[in-house]
C-alpha atoms as a PDB file:
ATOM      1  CA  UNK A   1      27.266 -38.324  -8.007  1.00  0.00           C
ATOM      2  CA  UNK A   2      25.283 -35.730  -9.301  1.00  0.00           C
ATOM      3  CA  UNK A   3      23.986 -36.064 -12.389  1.00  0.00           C
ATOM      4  CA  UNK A   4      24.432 -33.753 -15.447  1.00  0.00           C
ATOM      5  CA  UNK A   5      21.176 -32.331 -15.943  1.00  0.00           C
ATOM      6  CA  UNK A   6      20.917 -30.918 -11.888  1.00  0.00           C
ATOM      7  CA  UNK A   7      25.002 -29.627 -12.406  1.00  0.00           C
ATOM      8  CA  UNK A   8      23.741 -27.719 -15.845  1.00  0.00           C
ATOM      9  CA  UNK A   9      21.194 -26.227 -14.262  1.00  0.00           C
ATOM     10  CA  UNK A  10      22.686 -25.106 -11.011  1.00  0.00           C
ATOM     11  CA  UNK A  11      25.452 -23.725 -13.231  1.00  0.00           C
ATOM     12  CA  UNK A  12      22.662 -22.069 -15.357  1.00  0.00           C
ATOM     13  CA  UNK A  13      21.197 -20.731 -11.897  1.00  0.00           C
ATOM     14  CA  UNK A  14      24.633 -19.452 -10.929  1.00  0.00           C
ATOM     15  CA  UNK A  15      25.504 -17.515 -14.347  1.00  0.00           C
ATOM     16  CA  UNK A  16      21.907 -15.916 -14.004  1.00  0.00           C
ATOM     17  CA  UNK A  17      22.201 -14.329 -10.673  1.00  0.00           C
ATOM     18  CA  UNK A  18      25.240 -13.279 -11.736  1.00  0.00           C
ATOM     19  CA  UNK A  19      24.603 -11.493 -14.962  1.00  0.00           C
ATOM     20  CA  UNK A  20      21.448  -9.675 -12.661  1.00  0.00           C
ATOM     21  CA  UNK A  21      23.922  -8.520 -10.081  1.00  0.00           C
ATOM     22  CA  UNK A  22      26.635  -7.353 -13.143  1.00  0.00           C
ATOM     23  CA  UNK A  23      23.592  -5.314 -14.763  1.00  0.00           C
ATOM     24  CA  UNK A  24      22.540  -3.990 -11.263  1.00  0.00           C
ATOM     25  CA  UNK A  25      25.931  -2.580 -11.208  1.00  0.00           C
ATOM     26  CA  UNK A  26      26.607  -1.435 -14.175  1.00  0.00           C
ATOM     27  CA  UNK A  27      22.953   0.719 -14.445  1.00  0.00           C
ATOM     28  CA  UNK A  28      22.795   1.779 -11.306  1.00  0.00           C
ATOM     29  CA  UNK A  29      26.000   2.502  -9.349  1.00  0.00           C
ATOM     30  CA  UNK A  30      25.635   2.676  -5.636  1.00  0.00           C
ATOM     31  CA  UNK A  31      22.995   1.568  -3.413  1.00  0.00           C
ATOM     32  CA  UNK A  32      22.024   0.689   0.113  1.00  0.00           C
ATOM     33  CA  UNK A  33      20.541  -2.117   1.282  1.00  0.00           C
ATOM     34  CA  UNK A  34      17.750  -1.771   4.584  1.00  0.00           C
ATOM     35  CA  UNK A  35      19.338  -1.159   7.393  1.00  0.00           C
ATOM     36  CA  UNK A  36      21.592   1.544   5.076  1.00  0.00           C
ATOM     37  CA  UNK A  37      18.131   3.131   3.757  1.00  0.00           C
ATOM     38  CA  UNK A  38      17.190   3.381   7.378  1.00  0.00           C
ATOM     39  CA  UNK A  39      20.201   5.077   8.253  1.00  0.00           C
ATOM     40  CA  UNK A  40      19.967   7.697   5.441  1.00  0.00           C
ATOM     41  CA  UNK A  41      16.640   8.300   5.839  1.00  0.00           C
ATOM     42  CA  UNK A  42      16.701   8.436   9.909  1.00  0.00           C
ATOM     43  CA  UNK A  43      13.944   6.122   9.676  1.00  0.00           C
ATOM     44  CA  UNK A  44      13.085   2.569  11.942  1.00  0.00           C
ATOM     45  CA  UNK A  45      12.873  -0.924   9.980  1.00  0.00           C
ATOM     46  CA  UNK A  46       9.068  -0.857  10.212  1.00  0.00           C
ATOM     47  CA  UNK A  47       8.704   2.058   8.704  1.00  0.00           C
ATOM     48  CA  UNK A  48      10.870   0.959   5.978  1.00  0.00           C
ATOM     49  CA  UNK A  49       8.287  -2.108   5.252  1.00  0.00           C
ATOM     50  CA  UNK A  50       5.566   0.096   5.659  1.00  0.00           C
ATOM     51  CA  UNK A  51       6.729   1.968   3.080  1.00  0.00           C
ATOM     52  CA  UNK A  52       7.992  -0.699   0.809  1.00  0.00           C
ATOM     53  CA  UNK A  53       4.624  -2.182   1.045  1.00  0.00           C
ATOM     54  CA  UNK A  54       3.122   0.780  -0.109  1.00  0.00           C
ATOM     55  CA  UNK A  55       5.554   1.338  -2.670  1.00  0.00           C
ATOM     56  CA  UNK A  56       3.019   1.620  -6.056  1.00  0.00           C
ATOM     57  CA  UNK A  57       1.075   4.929  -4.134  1.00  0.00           C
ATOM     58  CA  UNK A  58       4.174   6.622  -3.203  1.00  0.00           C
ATOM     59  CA  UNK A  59       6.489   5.449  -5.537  1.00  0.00           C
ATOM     60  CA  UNK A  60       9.647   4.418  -3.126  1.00  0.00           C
ATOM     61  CA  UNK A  61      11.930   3.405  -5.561  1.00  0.00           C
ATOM     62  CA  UNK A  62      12.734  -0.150  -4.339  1.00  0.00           C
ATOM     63  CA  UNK A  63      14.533  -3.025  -6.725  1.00  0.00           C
ATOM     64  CA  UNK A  64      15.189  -6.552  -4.967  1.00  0.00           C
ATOM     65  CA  UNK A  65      18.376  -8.512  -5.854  1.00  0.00           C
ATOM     66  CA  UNK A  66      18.413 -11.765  -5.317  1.00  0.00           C
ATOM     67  CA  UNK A  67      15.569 -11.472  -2.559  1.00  0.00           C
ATOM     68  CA  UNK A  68      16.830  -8.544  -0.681  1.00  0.00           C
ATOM     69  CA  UNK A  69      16.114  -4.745  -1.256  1.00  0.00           C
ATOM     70  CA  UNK A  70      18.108  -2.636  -2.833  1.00  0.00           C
ATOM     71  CA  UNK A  71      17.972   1.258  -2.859  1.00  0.00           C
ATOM     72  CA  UNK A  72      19.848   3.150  -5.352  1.00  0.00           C
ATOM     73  CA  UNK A  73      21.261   5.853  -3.391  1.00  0.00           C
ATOM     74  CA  UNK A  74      20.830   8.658  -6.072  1.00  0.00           C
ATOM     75  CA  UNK A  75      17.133   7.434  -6.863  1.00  0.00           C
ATOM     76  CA  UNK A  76      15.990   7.839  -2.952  1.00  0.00           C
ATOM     77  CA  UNK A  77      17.592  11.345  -2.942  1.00  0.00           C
ATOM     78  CA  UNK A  78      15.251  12.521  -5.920  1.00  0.00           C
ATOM     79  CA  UNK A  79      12.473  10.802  -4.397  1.00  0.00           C
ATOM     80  CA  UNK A  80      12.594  12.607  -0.599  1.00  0.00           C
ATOM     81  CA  UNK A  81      13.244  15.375  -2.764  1.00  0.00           C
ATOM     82  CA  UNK A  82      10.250  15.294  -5.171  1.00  0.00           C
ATOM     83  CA  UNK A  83       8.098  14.002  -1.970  1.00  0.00           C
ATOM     84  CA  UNK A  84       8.850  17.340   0.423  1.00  0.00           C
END
């Protein structure tokens, strides 16, 4: 039986990844996740890292979500379109 204390706070766990992916969706609307970003962008997964590593000199705008990227599909069109 699991106690009390370790069912709180997986519950407490639960409810927070939850209310992150509710306010993802609510401020931001659609996005893409990698392989989608890579697709827009005609682009190859390495060159994705490459520039998500890089992210704070060219200013990729990257959020992660529950330890995957996320792209918000209106923020990466101003950005190739500020960056050309």
């Amino acid at each position: 039986m699991i106690p009390f204390q370790g069912v709180q706070r997986a519950f407490q766990e639960c409810l927070g990844a939850f209310e992150e992916v509710m306010k993802m969706k609510e401020i931001t609307g659609p996005y893409l996740d990698l392989n989608g970003l890579c697709k827009r962008l005609g682009i190859s997964i390495a060159t994705a890292y490459r520039l998500l590593k890089r992210r704070k000199k060219n200013g990729i705008p990257a959020h992660r979500l529950q330890g995957n990227w996320r792209f918000i599909i209106e923020e990466i069109d101003d950005w190739v379109k500020d960056t050309l």
